[in-house]
Protein backbone atom coordinates (compact mmCIF):
# COMPACT_ATOMS: atom_id res chain seq x y z
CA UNK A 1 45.90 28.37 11.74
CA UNK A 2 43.09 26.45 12.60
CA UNK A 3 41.24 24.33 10.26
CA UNK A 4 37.37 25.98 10.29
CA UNK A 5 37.47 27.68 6.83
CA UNK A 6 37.37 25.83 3.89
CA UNK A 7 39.83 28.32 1.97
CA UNK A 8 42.70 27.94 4.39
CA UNK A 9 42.37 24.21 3.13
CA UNK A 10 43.75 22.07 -0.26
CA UNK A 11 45.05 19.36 -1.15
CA UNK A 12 48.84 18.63 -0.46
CA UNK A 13 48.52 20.82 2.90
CA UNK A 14 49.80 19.06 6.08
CA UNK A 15 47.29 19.24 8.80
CA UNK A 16 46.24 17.33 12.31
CA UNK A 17 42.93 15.98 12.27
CA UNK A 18 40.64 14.39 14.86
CA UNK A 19 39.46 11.05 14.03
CA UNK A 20 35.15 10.35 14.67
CA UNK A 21 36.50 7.49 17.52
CA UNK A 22 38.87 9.82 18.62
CA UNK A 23 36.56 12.76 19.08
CA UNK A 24 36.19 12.27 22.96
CA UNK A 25 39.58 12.17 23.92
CA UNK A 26 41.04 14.44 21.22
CA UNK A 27 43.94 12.45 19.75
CA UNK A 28 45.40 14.14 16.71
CA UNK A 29 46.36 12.38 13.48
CA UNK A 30 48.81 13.80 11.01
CA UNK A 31 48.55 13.67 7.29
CA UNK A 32 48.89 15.20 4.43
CA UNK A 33 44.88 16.08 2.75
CA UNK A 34 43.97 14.37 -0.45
CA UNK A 35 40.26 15.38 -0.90
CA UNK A 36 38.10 18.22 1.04
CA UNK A 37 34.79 16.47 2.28
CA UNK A 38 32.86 19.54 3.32
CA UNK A 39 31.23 21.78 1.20
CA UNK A 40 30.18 24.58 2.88
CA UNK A 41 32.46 27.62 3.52
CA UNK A 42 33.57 26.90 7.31
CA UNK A 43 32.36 24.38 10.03
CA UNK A 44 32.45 25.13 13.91
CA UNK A 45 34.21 21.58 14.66
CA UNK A 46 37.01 21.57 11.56
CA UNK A 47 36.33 21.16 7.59
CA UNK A 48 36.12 17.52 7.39
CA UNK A 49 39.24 15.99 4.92
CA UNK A 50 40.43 12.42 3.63
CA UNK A 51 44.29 12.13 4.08
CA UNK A 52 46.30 10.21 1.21
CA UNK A 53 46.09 7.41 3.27
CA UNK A 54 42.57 6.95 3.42
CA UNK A 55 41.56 8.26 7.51
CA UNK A 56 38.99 10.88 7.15
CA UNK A 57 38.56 13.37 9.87
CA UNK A 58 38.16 17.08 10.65
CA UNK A 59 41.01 19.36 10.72
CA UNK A 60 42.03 20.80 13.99
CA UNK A 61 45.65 22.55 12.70
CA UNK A 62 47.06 23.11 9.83
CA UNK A 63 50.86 23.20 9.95
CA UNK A 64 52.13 26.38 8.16
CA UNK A 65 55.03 26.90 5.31
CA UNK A 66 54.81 22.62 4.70
């Protein structure tokens, strides 16, 4: 599942995301999401999320059945 719809997203979910200074070369981060920072129903680059440990970044995969 990718991570461009807002409803495939919530809070506990463990996802990759794509830091802003790690946009160019694509390195994923892995977290778990804490708080769902966009507010519209899907974005074409990943609904941007804060992890429980603070990075904030747009999801590019959410892992499923975790």
């Amino acid at each position: 599942m990718n991570g461009k719809n807002r409803k495939d997203i919530q809070p506990g979910l463990k996802v990759d995301i794509v830091l802003k200074q790690d946009q160019r070369t694509g390195k994923r981060t892995t977290g778990i999401v804490k708080d769902i920072l966009t507010n519209s129903a899907s974005h074409p680059h990943g609904i941007k999320v804060r992890l429980e440990d603070g990075q904030v970044g747009r999801v590019q995969h959410i892992h499923p059945g975790e």
